[in-house]
Protein backbone atom coordinates (compact mmCIF):
# COMPACT_ATOMS: atom_id res chain seq x y z
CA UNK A 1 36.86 46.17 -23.57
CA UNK A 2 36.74 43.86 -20.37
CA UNK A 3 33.09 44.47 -19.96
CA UNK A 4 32.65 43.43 -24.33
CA UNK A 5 34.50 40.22 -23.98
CA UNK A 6 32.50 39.35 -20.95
CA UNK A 7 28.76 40.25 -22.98
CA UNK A 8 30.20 38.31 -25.80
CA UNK A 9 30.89 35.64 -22.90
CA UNK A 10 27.60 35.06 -22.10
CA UNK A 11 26.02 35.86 -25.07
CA UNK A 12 28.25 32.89 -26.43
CA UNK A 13 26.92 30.26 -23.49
CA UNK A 14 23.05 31.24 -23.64
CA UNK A 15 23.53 30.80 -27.52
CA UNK A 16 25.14 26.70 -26.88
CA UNK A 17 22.78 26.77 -24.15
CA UNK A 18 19.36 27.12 -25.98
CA UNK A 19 21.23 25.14 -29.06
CA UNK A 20 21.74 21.86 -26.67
CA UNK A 21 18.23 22.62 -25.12
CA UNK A 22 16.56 22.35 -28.69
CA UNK A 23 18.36 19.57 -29.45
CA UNK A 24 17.32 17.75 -26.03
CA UNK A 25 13.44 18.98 -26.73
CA UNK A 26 13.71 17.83 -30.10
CA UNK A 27 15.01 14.32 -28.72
CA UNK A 28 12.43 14.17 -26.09
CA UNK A 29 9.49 14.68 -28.77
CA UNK A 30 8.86 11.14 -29.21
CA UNK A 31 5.98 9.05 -30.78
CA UNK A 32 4.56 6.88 -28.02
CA UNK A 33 2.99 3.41 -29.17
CA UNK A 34 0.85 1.17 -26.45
CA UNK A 35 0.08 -2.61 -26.83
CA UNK A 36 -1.63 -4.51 -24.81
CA UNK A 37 -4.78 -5.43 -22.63
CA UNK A 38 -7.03 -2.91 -20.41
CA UNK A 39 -4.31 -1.98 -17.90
CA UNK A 40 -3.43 0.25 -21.24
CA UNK A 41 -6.29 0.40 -23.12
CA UNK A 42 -7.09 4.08 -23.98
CA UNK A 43 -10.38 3.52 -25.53
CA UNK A 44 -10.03 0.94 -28.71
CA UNK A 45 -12.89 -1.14 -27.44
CA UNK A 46 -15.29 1.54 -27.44
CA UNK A 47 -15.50 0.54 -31.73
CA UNK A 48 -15.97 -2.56 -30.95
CA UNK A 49 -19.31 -4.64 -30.31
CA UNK A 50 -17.58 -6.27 -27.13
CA UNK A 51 -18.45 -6.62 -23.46
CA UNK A 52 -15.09 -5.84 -22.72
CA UNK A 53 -15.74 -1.99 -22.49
CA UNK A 54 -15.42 0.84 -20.23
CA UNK A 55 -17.85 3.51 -21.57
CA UNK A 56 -20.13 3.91 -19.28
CA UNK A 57 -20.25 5.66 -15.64
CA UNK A 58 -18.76 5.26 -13.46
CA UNK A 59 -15.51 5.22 -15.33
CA UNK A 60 -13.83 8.41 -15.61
CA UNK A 61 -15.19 9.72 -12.61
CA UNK A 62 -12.20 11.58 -12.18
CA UNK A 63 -10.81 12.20 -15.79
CA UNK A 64 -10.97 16.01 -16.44
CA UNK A 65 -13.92 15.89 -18.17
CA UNK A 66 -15.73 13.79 -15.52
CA UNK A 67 -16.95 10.99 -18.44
CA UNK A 68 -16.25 7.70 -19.49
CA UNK A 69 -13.52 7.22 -22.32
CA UNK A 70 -12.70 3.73 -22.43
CA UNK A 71 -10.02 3.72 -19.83
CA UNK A 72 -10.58 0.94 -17.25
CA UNK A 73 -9.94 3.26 -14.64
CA UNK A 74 -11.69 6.09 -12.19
CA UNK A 75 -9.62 8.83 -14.32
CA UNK A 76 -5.65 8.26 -15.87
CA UNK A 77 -4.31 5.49 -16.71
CA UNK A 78 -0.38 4.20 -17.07
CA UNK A 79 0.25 4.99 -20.67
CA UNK A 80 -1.38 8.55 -19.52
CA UNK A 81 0.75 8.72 -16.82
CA UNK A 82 3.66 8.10 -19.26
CA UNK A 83 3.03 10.59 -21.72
CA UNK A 84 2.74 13.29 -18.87
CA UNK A 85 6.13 12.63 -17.71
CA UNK A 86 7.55 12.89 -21.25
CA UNK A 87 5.83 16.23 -22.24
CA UNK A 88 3.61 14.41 -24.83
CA UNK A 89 -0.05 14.65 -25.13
CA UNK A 90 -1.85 11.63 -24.63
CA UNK A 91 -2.02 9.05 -27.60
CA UNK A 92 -5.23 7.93 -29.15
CA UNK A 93 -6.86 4.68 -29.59
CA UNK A 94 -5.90 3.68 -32.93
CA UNK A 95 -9.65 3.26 -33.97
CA UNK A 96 -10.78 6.57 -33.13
CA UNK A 97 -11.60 9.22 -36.09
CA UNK A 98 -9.82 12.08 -34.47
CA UNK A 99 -6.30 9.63 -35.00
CA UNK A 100 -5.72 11.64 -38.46
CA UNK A 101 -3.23 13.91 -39.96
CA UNK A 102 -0.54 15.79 -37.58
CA UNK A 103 -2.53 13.84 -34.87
CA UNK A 104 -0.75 10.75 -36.12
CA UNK A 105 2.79 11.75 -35.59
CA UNK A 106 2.13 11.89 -31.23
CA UNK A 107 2.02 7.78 -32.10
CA UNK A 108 -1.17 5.64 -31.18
CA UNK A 109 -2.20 3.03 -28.54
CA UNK A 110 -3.31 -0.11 -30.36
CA UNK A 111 -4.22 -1.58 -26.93
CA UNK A 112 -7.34 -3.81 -26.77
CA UNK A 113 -9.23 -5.18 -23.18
CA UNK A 114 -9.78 -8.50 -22.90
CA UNK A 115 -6.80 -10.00 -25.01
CA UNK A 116 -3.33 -12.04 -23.73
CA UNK A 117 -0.28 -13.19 -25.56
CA UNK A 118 -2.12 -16.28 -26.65
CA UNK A 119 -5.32 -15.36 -29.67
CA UNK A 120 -7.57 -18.01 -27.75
CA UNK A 121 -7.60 -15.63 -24.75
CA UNK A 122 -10.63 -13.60 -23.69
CA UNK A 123 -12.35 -15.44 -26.32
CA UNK A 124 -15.43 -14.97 -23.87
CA UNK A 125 -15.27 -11.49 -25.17
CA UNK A 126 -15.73 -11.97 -28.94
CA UNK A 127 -14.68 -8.75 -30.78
CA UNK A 128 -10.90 -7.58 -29.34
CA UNK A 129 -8.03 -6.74 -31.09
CA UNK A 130 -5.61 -9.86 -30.39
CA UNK A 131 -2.20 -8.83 -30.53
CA UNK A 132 -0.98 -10.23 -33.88
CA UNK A 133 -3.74 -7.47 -35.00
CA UNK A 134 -2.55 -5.12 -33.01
CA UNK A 135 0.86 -5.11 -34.52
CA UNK A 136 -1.05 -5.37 -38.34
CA UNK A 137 -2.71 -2.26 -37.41
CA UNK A 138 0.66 -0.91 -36.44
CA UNK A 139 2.14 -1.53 -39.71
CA UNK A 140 -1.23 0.07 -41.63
CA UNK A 141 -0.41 3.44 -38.70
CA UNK A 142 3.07 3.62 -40.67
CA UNK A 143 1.48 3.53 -43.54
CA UNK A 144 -0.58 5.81 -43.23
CA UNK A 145 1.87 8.32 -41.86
CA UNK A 146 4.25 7.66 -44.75
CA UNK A 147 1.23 8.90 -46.77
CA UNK A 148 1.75 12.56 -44.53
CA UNK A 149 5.70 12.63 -44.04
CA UNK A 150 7.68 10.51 -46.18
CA UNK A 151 8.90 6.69 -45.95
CA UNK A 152 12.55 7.88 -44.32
CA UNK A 153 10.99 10.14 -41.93
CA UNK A 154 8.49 7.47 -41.03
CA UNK A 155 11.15 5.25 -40.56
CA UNK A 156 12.78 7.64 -38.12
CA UNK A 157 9.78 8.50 -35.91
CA UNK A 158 9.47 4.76 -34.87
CA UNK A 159 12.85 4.09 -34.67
CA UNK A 160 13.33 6.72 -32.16
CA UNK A 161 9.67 6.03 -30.33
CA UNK A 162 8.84 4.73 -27.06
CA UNK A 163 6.70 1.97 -26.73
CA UNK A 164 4.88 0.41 -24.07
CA UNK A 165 3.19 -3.30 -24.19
CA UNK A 166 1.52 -5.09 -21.34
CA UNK A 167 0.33 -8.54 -21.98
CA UNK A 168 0.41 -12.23 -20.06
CA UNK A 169 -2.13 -11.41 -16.86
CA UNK A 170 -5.28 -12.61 -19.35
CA UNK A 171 -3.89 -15.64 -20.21
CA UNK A 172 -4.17 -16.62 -16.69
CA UNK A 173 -6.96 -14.88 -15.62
CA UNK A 174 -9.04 -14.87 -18.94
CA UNK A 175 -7.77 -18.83 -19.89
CA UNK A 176 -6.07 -20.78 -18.34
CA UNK A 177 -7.83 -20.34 -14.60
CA UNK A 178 -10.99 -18.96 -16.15
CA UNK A 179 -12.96 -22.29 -15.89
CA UNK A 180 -12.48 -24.97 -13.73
CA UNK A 181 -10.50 -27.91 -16.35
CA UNK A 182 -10.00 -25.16 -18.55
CA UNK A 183 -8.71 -26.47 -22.33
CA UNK A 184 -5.59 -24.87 -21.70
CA UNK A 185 -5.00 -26.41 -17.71
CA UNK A 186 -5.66 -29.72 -19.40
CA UNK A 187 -3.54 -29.30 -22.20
CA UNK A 188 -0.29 -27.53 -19.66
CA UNK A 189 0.87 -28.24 -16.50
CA UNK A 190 1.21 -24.73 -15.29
CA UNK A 191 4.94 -24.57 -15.33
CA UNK A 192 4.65 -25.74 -18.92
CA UNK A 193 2.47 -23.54 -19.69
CA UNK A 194 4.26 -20.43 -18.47
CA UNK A 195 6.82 -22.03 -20.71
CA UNK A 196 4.71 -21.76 -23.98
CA UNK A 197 3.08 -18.27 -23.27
CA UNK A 198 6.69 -16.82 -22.64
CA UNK A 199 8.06 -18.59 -26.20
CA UNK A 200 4.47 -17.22 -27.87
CA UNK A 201 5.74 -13.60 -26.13
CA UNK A 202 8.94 -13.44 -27.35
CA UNK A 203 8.00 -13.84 -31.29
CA UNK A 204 5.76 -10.54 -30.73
CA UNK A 205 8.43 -8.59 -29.08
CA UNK A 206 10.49 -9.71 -31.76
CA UNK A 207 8.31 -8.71 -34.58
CA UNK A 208 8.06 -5.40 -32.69
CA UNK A 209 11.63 -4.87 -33.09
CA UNK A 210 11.15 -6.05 -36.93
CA UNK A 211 9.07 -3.13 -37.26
CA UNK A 212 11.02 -0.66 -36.18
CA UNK A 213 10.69 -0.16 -31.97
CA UNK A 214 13.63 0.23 -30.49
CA UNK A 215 12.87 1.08 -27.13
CA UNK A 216 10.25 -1.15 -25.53
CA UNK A 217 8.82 -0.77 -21.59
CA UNK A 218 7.48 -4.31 -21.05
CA UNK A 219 5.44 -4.94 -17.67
CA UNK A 220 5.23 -7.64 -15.64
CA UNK A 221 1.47 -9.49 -15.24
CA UNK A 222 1.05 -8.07 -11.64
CA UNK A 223 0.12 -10.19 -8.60
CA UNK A 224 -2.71 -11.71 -10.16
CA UNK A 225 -4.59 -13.52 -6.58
CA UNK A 226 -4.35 -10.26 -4.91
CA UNK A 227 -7.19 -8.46 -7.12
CA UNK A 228 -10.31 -7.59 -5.57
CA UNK A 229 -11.98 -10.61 -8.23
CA UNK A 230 -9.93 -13.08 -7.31
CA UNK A 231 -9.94 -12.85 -3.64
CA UNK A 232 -13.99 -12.66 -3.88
CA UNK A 233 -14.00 -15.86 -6.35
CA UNK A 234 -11.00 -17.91 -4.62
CA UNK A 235 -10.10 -16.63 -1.31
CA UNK A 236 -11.59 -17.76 1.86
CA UNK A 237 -9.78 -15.27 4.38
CA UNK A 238 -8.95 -12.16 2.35
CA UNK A 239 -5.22 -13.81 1.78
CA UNK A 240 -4.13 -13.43 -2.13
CA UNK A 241 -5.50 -16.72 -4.06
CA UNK A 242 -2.03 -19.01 -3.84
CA UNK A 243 -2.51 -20.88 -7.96
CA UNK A 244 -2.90 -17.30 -9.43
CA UNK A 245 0.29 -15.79 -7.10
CA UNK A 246 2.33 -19.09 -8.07
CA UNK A 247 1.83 -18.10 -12.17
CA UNK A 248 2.42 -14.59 -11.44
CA UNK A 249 5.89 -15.78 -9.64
CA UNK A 250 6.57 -18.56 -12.56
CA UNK A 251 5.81 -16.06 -15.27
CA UNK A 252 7.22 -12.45 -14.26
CA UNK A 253 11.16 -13.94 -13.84
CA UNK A 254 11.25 -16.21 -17.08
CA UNK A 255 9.81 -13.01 -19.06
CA UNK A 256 12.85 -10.72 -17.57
CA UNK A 257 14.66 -13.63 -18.56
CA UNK A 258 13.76 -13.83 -22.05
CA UNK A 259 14.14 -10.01 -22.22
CA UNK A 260 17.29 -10.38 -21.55
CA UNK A 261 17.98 -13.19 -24.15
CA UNK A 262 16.96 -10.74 -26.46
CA UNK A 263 18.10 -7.69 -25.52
CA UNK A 264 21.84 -10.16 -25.90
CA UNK A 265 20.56 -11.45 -29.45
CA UNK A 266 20.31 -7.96 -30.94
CA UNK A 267 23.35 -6.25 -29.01
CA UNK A 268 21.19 -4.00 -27.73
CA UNK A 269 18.79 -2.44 -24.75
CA UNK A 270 15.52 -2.30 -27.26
CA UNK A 271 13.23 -4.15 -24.11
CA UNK A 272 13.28 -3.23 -20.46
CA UNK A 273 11.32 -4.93 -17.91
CA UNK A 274 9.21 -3.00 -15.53
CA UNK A 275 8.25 -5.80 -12.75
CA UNK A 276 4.71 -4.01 -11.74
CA UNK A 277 4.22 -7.39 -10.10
CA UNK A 278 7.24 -5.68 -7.17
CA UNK A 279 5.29 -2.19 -7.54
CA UNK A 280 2.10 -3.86 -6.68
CA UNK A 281 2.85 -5.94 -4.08
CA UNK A 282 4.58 -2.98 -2.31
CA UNK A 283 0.80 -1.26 -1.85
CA UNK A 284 -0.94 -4.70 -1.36
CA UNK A 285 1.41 -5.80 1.70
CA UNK A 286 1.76 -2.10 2.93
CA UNK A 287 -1.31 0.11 1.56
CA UNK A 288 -1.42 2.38 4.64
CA UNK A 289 2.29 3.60 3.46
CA UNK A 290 1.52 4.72 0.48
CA UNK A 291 -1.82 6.19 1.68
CA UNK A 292 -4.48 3.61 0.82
CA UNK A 293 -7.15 2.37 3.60
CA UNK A 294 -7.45 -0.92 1.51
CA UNK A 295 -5.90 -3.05 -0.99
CA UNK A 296 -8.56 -5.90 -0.90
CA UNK A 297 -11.46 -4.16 -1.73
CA UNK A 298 -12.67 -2.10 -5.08
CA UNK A 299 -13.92 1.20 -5.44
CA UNK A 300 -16.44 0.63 -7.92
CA UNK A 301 -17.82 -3.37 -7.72
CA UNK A 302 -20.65 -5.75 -5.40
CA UNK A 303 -20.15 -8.57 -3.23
CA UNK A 304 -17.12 -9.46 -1.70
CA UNK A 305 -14.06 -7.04 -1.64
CA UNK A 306 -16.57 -5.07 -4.36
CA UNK A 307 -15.21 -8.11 -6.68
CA UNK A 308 -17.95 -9.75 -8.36
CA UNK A 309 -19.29 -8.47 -11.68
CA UNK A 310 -19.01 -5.35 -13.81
CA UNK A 311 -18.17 -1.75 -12.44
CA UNK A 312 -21.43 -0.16 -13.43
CA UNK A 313 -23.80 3.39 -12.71
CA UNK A 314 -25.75 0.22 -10.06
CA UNK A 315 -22.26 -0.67 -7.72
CA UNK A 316 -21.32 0.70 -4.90
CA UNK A 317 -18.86 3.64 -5.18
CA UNK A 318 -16.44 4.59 -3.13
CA UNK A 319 -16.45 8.68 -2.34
CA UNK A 320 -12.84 8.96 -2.14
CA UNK A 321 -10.76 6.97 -4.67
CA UNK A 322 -7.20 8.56 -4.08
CA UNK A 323 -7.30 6.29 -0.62
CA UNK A 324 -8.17 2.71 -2.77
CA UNK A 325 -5.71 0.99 -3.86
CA UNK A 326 -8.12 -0.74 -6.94
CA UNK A 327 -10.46 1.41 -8.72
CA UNK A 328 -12.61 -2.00 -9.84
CA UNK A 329 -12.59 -5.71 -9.53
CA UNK A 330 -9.18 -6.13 -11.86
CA UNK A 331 -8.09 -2.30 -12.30
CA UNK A 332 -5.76 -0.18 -10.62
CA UNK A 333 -7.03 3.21 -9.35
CA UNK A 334 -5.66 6.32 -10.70
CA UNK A 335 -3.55 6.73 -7.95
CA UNK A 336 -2.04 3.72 -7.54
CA UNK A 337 -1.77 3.81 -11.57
CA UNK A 338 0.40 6.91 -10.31
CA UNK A 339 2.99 4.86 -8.18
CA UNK A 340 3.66 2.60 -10.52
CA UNK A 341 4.37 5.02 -12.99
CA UNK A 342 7.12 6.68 -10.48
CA UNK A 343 8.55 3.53 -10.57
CA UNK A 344 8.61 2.87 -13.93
CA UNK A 345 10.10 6.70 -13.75
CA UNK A 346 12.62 6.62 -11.61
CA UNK A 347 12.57 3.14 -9.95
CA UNK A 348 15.61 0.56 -9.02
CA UNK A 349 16.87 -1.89 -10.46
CA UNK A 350 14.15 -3.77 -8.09
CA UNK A 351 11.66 -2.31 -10.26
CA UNK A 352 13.11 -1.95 -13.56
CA UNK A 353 15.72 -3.60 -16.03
CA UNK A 354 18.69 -2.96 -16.57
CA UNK A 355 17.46 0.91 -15.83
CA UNK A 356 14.16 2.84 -15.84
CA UNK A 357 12.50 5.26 -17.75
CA UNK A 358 14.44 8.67 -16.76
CA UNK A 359 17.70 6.55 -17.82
CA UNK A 360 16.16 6.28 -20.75
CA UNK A 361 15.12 9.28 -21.84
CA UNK A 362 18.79 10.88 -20.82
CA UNK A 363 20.85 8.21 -22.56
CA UNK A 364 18.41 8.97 -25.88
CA UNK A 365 18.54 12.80 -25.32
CA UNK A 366 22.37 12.75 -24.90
CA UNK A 367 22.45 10.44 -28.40
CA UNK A 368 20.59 12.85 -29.97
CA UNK A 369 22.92 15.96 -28.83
C-alpha cells in the first residue's frame, strides 16, 4: 500500500512537472522582430539595388555554410546570437521569399544597413529601408499573418514577442560627421543635436509599442571613434577619435533616459537598454582579456587599422578571426558579437536596464505559468 501511494507520489510530480515545463516551452516560443541598421541586418539589403550590402566574400567566412548572406559580419551576428539563446531559429529578412507561411510565425528582421533614426541618414546609400518603413513593413508582416492564424492570435504573437532595434550610430557616422560642414553639423550644435535624434527616437519606440511590442531590447550606438574607420580617417596615434566618443557619451545616457521616461509613461518595462557602448569599450580598453590580439585593427579591410574602404574578396584577411576584436572597418566580429550577447544575456545592471535578457525571459515564463 506504502509502496502505491509512493508510485502515485511521483507519478503525481512528473505529471505537474512536464505540465509547468510545457507551459514554460510554450512561453519561451516567442516571435523575434529586429529593427535597425547593419549591426542587425540579416540580409534585407541583399533586394535592394544599394551599396550598402554584404553579399559577397569575404562575409560569412565562418557562417555554417561558409557564404555570404547579408550579415555584416565574418559568420553570426547579434540578433543570431539572440535567437540561439532563446531556442528559436534564426529570423529572416523580411524581403526574402522563403519569409512565407508557418515561416512567418518565428517573426522577421526588418533591419536595413545604412539607415539611422533620422530618414536623411545614409542617404549616400540610396535604396535602404528607413525606419518609418521598417515599421510599415511590420504592420503589412501582421497582416499577412492574420491572413494564416487569425486577427486575435496575431494580436497575441506580437504582444508576447521579443524585439530587438538598434539605431542612432549612423546618424553620426553616416550624417552628421560624414562630411566636413555636414547640413546637419551646421544646422545642430552637437549637444542639440543629440537632443533632436533622441526626441525623433522616442516617437518610433513609441509607435512600436502602438503596434503591439511589448518587450523591446534597445542598444546603445557603441563607441563610435574606436572603430577601425574612424581611427584610420581621424586618429593620428591609434587613440579613439575624441568628436565621435563625445556623441557616443552625449547620446547613449539621454537614450536610457528617455527609456526610462517611457517605460514610466506606460506603467510598464516594454524597453530595456542594453549599453553595448559599456560592452564594447570593455574589449577595446582590455582586448587581451577577453582573448583578442587587437581592437584597432579589422580583419577584413586596407590601409590603416584595415579601415579604409569596403571588406571585399581584394583586402587583406585575417586567418584567425576568433582573436579580432572587429571583423571589418565598422563591424563587430563574430566573437566579439558573442560577448556582447552574454551581456545582453546575463549582464548587470552596468550593462543592461533595469535587468537583462535571462530576467526577462523568467519573469515572462513565470507570467505565462
Amino acid at each position: 500500500m506504502a509502496s502505491s501511494k509512493s508510485s502515485l507520489a511521483i507519478l503525481l510530480c512528473v505529471t505537474i512537472i512536464a505540465v509547468l515545463s510545457s507551459f514554460v516551452l510554450e512561453a519561451e516560443a516567442r516571435a523575434f522582430f529586429v529593427f535597425g541598421d547593419s549591426l542587425v541586418d540579416n540580409g534585407n539589403n541583399n533586394f535592394l539595388a544599394t551599396s550598402a550590402r554584404a553579399d559577397a566574400p569575404p562575409y560569412g567566412i565562418d557562417y555554417p555554410t561558409h557564404r555570404a548572406t547579408g550579415r555584416f559580419s565574418n559568420g553570426f551576428n547579434i540578433p543570431d546570437l539572440i535567437s540561439q539563446a532563446i531556442g528559436e531559429e534564426a529570423t529572416l529578412p523580411y524581403l526574402s521569399p522563403y519569409l512565407t507561411g508557418e515561416r512567418l510565425l518565428v517573426g522577421a528582421n526588418f533591419a536595413s544597413a545604412g539607415v539611422g533614426v533620422l530618414n536623411d541618414t545614409g542617404v549616400q546609400f540610396a535604396n535602404i529601408i528607413r525606419i518609418t518603413q521598417q515599421m510599415q513593413y511590420f504592420e503589412q508582416y501582421q497582416q499577412r499573418v492574420s491572413d494564416i492564424i487569425g486577427t486575435e492570435e496575431t494580436q497575441r504573437l506580437v504582444n508576447q514577442a521579443l524585439c530587438l532595434i538598434t539605431l542612432g550610430g549612423n546618424d553620426f557616422v553616416n550624417n552628421y560627421y560624414l562630411v566636413p560642414f555636414s547640413a546637419r553639423s551646421r544646422q545642430f550644435a552637437l549637444p542639440d543635436y543629440v537632443v533632436y535624434v533622441i526626441s525623433e527616437y522616442r516617437k518610433v519606440l513609441a509607435r512600436l509599442y502602438e503596434l503591439g511590442l511589448t518587450r523591446v531590447l534597445v542598444t546603445g550606438t557603441g563607441p563610435l571613434g574606436c572603430v577601425p574607420a574612424e581611427l584610420a580617417q581621424r586618429s593620428r596615434d591609434g587613440n579613439c577619435a575624441p568628436e565621435l566618443q563625445k556623441a557616443a557619451s552625449l547620446f547613449n545616457p539621454q537614450l536610457q533616459d528617455m527609456i526610462n521616461s517611457l517605460n514610466s509613461e506606460i506603467g510598464s518595462t516594454v524597453f530595456i537598454g542594453a549599453n553595448i557602448r559599456q560592452t564594447n569599450i570593455d574589449f577595446i580598453n582590455n582586448p587581451g582579456r577577453y582573448g583578442f590580439v587587437t581592437s584597432k585593427v579589422a580583419c577584413c579591410g586596407q590601409g590603416p587599422y584595415n579601415g579604409i574602404g569596403l571588406c571585399t574578396a581584394l583586402s587583406n584577411v585575417c586567418p584567425n578571426r576568433d582573436i579580432y576584436a572587429f571583423w571589418d572597418a565598422f563591424h563587430p566580429s563574430e566573437r566579439a558579437n558573442r560577448i556582447i550577447v552574454q551581456q545582453i544575456l546575463s549582464g548587470s545592471t552596468e550593462y543592461m536596464s533595469p535587468m537583462n535578457l535571462s530576467t526577462i525571459m523568467a519573469l515572462d515564463a513565470a507570467a505565462n505559468v
